[in-house]
PDB file of N, CA and C in Angstrom:
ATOM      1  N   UNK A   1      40.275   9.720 -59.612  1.00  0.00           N
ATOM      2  CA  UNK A   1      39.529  10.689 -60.399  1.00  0.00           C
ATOM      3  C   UNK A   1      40.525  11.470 -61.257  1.00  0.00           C
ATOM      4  N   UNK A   2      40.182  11.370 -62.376  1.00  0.00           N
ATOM      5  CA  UNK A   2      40.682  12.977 -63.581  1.00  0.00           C
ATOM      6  C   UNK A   2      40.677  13.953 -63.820  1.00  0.00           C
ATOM      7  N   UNK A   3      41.212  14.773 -63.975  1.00  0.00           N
ATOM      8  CA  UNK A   3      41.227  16.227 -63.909  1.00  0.00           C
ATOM      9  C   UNK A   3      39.784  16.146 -64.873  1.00  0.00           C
ATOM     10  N   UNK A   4      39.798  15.443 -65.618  1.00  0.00           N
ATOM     11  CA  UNK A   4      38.545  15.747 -66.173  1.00  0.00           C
ATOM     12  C   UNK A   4      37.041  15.043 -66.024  1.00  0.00           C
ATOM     13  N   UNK A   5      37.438  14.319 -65.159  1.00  0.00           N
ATOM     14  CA  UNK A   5      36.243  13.713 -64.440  1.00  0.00           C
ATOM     15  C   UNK A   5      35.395  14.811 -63.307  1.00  0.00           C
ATOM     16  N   UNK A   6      36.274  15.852 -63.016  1.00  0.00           N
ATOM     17  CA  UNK A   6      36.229  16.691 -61.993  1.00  0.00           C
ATOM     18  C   UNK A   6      35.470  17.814 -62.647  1.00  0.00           C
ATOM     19  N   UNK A   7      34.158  18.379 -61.820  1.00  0.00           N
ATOM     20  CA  UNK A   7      33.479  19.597 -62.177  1.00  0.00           C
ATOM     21  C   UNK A   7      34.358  20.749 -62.240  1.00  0.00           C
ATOM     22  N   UNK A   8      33.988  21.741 -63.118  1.00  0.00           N
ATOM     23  CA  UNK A   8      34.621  23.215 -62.758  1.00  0.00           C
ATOM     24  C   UNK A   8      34.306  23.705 -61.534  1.00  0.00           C
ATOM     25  N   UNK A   9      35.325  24.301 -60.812  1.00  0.00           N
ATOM     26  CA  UNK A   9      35.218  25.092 -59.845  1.00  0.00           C
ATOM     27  C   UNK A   9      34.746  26.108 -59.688  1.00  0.00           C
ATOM     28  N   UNK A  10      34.088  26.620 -58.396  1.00  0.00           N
ATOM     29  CA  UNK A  10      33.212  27.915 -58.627  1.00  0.00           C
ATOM     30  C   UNK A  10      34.583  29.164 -58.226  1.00  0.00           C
ATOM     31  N   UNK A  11      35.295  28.280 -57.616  1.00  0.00           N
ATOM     32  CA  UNK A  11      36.177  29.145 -57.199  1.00  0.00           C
ATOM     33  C   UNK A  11      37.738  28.974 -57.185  1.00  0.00           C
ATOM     34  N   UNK A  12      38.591  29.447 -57.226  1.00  0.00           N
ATOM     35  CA  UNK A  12      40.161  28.888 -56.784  1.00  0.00           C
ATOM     36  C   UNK A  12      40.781  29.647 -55.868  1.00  0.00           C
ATOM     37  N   UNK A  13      41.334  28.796 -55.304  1.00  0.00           N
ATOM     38  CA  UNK A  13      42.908  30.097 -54.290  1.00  0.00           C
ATOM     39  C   UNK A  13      44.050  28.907 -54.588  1.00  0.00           C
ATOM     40  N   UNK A  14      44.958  30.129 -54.562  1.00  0.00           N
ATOM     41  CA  UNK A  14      46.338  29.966 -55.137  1.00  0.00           C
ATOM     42  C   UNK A  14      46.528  30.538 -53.980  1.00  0.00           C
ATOM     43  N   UNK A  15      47.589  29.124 -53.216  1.00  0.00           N
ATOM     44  CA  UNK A  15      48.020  29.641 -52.456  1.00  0.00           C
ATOM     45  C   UNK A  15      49.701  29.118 -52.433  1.00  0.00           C
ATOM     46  N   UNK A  16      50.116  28.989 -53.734  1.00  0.00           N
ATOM     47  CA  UNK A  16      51.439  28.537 -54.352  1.00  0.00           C
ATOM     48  C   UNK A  16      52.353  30.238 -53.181  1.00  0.00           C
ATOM     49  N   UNK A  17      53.598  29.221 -53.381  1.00  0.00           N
ATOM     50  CA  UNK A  17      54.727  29.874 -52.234  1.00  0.00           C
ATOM     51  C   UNK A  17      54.812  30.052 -51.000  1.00  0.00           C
ATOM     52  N   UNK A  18      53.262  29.700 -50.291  1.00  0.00           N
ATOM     53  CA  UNK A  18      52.839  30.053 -48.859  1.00  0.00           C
ATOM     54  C   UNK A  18      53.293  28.550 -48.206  1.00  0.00           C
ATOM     55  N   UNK A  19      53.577  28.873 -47.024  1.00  0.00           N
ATOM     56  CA  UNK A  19      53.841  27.825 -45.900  1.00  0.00           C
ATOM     57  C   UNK A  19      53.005  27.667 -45.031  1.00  0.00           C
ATOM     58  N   UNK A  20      52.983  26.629 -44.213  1.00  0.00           N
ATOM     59  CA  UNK A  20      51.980  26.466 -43.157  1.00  0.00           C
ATOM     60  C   UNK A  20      52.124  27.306 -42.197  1.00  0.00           C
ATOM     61  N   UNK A  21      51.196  27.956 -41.521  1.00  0.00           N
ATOM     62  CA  UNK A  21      49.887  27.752 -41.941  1.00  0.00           C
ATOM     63  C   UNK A  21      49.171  28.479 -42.717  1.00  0.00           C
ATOM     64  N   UNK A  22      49.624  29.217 -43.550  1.00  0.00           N
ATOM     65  CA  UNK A  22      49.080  30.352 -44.232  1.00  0.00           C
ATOM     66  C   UNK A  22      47.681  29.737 -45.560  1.00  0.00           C
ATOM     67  N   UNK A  23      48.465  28.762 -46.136  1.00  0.00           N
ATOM     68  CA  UNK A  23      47.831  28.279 -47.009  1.00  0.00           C
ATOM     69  C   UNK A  23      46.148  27.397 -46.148  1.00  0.00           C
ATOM     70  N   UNK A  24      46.092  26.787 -45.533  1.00  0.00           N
ATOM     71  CA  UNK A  24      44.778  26.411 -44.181  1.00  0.00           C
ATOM     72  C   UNK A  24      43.930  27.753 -44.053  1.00  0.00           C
ATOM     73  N   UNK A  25      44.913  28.846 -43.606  1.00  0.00           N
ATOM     74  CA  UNK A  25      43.871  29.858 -42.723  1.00  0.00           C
ATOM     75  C   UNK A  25      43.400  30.666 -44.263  1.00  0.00           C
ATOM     76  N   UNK A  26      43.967  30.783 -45.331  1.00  0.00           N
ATOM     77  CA  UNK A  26      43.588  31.140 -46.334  1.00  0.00           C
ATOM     78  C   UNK A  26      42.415  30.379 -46.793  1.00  0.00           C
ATOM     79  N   UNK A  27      42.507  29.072 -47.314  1.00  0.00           N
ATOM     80  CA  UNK A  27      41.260  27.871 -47.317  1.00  0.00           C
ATOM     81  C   UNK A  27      39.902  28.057 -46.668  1.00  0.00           C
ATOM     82  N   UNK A  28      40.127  28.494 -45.033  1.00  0.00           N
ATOM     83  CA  UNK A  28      39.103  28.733 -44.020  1.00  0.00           C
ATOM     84  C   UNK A  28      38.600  30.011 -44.476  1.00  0.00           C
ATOM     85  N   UNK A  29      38.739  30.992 -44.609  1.00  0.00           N
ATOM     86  CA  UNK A  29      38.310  32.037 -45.460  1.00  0.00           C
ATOM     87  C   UNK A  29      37.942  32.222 -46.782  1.00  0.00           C
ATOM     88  N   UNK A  30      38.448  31.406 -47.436  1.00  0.00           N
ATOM     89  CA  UNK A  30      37.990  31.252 -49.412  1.00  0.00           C
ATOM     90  C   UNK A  30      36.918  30.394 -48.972  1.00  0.00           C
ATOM     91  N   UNK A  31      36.372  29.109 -48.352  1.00  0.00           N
ATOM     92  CA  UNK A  31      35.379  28.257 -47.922  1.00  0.00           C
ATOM     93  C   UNK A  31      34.338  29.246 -47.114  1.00  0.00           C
ATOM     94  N   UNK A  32      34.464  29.932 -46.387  1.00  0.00           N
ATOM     95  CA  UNK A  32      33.356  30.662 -45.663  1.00  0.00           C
ATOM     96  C   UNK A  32      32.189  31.400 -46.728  1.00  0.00           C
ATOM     97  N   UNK A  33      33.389  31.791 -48.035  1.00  0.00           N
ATOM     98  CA  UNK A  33      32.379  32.689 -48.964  1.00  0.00           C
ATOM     99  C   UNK A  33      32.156  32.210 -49.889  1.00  0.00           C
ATOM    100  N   UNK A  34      32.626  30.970 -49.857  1.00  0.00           N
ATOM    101  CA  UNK A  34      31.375  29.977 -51.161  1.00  0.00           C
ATOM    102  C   UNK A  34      30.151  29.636 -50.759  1.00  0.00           C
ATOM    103  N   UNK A  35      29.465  29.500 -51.540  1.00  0.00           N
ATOM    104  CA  UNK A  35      27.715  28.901 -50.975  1.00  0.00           C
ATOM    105  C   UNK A  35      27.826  27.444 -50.566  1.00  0.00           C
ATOM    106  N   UNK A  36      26.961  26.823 -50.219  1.00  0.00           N
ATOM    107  CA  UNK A  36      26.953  25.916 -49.695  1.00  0.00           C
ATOM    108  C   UNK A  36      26.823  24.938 -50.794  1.00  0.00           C
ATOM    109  N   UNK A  37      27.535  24.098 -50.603  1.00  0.00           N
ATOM    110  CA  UNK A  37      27.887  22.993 -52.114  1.00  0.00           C
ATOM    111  C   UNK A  37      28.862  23.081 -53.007  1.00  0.00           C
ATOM    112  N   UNK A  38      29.158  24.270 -52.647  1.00  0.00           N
ATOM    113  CA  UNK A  38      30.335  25.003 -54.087  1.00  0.00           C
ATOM    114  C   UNK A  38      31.594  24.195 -53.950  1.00  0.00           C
ATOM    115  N   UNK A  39      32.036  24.285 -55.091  1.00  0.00           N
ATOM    116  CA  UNK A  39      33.256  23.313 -55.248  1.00  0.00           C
ATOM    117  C   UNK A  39      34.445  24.512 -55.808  1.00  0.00           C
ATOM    118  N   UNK A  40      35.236  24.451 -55.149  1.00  0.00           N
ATOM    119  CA  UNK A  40      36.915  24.826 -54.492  1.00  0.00           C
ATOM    120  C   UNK A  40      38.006  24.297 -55.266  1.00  0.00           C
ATOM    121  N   UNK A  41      38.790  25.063 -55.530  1.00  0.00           N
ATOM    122  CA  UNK A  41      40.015  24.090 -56.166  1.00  0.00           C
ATOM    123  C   UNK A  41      41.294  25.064 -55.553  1.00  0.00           C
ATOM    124  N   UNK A  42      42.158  24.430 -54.973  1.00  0.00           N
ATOM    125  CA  UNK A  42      43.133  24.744 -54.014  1.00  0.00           C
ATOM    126  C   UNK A  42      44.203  24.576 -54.945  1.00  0.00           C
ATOM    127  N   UNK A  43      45.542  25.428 -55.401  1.00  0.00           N
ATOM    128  CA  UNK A  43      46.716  25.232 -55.214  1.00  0.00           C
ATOM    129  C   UNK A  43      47.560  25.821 -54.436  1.00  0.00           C
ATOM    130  N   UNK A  44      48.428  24.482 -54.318  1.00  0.00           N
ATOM    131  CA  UNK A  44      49.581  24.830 -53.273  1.00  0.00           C
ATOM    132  C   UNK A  44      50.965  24.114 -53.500  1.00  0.00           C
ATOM    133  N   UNK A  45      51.898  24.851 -53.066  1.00  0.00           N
ATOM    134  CA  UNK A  45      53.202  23.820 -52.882  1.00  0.00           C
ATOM    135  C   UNK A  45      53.863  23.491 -51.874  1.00  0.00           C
ATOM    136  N   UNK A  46      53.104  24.212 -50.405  1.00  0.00           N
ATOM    137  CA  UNK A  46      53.801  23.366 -49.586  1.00  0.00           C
ATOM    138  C   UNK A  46      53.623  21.854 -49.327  1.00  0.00           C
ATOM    139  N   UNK A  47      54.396  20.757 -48.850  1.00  0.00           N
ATOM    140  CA  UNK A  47      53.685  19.996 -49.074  1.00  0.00           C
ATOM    141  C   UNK A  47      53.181  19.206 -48.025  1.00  0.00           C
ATOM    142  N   UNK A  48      53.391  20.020 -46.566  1.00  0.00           N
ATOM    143  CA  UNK A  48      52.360  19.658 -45.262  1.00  0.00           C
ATOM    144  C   UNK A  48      50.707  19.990 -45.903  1.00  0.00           C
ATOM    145  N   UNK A  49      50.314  20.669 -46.878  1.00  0.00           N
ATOM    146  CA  UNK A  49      49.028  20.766 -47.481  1.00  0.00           C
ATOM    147  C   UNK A  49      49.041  19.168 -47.238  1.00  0.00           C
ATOM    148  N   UNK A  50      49.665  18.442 -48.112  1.00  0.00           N
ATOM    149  CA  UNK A  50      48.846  17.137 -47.932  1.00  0.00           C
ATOM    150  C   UNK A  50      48.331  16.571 -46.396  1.00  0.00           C
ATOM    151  N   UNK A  51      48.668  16.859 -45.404  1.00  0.00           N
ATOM    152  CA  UNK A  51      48.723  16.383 -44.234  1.00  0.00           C
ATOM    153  C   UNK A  51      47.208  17.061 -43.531  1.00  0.00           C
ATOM    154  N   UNK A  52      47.711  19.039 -44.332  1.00  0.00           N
ATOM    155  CA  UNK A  52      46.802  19.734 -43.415  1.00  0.00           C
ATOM    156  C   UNK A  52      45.335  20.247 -43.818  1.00  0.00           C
ATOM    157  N   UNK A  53      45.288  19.806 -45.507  1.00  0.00           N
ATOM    158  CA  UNK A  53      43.554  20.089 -45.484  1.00  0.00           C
ATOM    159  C   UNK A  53      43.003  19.089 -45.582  1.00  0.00           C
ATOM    160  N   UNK A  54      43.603  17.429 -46.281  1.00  0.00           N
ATOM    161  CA  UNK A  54      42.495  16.452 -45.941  1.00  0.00           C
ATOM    162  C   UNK A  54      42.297  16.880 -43.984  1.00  0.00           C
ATOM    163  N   UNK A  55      42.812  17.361 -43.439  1.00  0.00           N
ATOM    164  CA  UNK A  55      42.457  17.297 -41.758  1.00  0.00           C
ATOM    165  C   UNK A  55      41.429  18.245 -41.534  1.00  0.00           C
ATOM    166  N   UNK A  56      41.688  19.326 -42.175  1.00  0.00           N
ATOM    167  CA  UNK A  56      40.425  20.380 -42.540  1.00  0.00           C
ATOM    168  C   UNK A  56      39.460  19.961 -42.583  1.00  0.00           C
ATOM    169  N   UNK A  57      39.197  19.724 -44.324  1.00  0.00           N
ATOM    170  CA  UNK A  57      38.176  19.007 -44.797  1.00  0.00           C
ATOM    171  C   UNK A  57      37.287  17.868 -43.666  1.00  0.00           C
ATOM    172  N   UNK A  58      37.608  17.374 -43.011  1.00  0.00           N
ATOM    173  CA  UNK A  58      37.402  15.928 -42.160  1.00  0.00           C
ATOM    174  C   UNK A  58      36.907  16.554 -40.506  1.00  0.00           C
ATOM    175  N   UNK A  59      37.710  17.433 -40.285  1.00  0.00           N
ATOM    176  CA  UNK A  59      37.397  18.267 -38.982  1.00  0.00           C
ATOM    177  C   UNK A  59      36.034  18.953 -39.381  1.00  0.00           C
ATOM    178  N   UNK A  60      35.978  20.057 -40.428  1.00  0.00           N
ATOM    179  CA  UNK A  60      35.169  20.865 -40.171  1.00  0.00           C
ATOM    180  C   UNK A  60      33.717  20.473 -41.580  1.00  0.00           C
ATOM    181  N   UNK A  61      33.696  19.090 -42.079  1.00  0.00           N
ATOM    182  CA  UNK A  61      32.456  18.681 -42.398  1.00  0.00           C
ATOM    183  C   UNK A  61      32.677  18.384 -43.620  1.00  0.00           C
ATOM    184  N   UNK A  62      33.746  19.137 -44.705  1.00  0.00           N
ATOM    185  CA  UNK A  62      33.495  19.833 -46.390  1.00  0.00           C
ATOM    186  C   UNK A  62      33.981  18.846 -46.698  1.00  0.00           C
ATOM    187  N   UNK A  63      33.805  18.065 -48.347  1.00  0.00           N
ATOM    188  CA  UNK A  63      33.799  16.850 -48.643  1.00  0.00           C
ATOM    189  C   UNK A  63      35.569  17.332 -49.435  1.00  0.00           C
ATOM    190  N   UNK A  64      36.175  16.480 -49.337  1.00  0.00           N
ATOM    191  CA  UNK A  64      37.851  16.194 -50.158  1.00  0.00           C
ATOM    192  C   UNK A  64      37.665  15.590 -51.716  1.00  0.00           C
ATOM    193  N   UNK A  65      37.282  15.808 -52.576  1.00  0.00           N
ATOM    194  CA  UNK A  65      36.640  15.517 -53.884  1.00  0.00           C
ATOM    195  C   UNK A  65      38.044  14.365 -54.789  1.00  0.00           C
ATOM    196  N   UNK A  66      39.031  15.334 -54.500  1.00  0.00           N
ATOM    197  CA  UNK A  66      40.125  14.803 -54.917  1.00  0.00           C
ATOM    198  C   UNK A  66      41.096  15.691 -54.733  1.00  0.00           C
ATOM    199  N   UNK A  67      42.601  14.936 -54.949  1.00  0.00           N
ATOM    200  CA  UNK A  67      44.084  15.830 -54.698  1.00  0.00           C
ATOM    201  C   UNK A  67      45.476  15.073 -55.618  1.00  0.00           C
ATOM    202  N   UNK A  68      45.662  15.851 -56.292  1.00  0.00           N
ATOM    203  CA  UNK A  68      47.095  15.409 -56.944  1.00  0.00           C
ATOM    204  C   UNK A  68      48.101  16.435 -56.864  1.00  0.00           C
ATOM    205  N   UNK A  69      49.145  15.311 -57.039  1.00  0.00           N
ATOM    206  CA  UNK A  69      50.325  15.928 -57.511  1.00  0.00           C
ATOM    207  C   UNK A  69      51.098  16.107 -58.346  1.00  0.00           C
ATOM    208  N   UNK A  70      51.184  17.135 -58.907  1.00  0.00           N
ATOM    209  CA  UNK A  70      52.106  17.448 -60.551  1.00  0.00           C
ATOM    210  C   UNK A  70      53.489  18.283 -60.323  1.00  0.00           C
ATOM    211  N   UNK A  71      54.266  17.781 -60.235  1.00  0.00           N
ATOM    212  CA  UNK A  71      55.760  18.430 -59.815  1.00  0.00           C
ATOM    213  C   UNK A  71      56.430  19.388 -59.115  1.00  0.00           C
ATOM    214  N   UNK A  72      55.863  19.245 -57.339  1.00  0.00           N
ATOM    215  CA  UNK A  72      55.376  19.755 -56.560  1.00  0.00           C
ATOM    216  C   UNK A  72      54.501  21.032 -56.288  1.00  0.00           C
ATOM    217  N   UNK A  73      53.476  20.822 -57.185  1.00  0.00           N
ATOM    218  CA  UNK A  73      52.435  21.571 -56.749  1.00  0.00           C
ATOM    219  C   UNK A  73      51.538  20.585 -56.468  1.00  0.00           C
ATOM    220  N   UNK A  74      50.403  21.045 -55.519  1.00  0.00           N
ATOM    221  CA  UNK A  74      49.282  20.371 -55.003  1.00  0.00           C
ATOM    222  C   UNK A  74      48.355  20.672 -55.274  1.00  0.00           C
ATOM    223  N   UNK A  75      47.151  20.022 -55.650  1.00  0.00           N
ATOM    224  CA  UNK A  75      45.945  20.418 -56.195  1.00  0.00           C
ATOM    225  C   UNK A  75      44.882  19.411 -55.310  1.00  0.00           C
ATOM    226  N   UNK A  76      44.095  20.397 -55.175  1.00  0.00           N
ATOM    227  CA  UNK A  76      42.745  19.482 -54.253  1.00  0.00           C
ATOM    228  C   UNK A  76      41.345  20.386 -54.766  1.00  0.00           C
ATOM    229  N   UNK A  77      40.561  19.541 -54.816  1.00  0.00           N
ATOM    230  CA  UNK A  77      39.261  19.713 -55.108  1.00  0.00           C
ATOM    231  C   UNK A  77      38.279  19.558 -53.744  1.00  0.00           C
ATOM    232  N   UNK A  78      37.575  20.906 -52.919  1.00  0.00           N
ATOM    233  CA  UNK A  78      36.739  20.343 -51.992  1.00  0.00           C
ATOM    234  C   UNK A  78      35.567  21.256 -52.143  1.00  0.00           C
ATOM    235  N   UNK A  79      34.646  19.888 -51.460  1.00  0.00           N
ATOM    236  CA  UNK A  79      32.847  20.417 -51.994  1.00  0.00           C
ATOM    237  C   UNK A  79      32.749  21.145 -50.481  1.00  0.00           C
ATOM    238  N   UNK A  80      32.069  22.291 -49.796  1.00  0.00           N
ATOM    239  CA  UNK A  80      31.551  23.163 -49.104  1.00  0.00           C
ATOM    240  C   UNK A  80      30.409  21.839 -48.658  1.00  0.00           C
ATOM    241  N   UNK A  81      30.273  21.874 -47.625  1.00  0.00           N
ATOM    242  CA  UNK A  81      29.692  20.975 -46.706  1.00  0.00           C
ATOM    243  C   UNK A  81      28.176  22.085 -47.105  1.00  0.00           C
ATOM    244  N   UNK A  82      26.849  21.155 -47.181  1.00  0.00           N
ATOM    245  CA  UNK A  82      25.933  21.831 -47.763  1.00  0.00           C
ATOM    246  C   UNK A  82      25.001  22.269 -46.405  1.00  0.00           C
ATOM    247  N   UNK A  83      25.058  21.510 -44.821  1.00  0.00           N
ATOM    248  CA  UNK A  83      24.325  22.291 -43.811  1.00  0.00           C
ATOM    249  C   UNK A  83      25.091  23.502 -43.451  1.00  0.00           C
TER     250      UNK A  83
END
């Protein structure tokens, strides 16, 4: 998928400079106060992110839309699980 294949986000967190786990428990809280369906756009640079929100996403229901990487920053797109 393309950055421009990809809907606008209702929301973002920047969670650029943070380490694990800060950037997760931040995620779990920016996700609680989106509505249900809302689509998320995450940056980050640590780069256990890759490891630790597809595990998120997959544990706790919310769909992983997409994730790249542009010169170590991380970008992920996730949809809010709609039950």
């Amino acid at each position: 998928m393309t950055q421009t294949d990809i809907p606008a986000a209702d929301a973002i967190l920047d969670a650029s400079g943070l380490n694990c786990p800060e950037p997760v428990m931040m995620l779990h809280n920016k996700v609680r106060d989106l509505p249900a369906g809302g689509l998320l756009k995450v940056i980050a640079t640590d780069p256990s992110t890759r490891r630790d929100i597809p595990k998120f996403c997959l544990f706790l229901g919310h769909e992983l839309l997409d994730q790249q990487e542009e010169a170590g920053t991380y970008l992920y797109w996730i949809r809010k699980k709609t039950e």
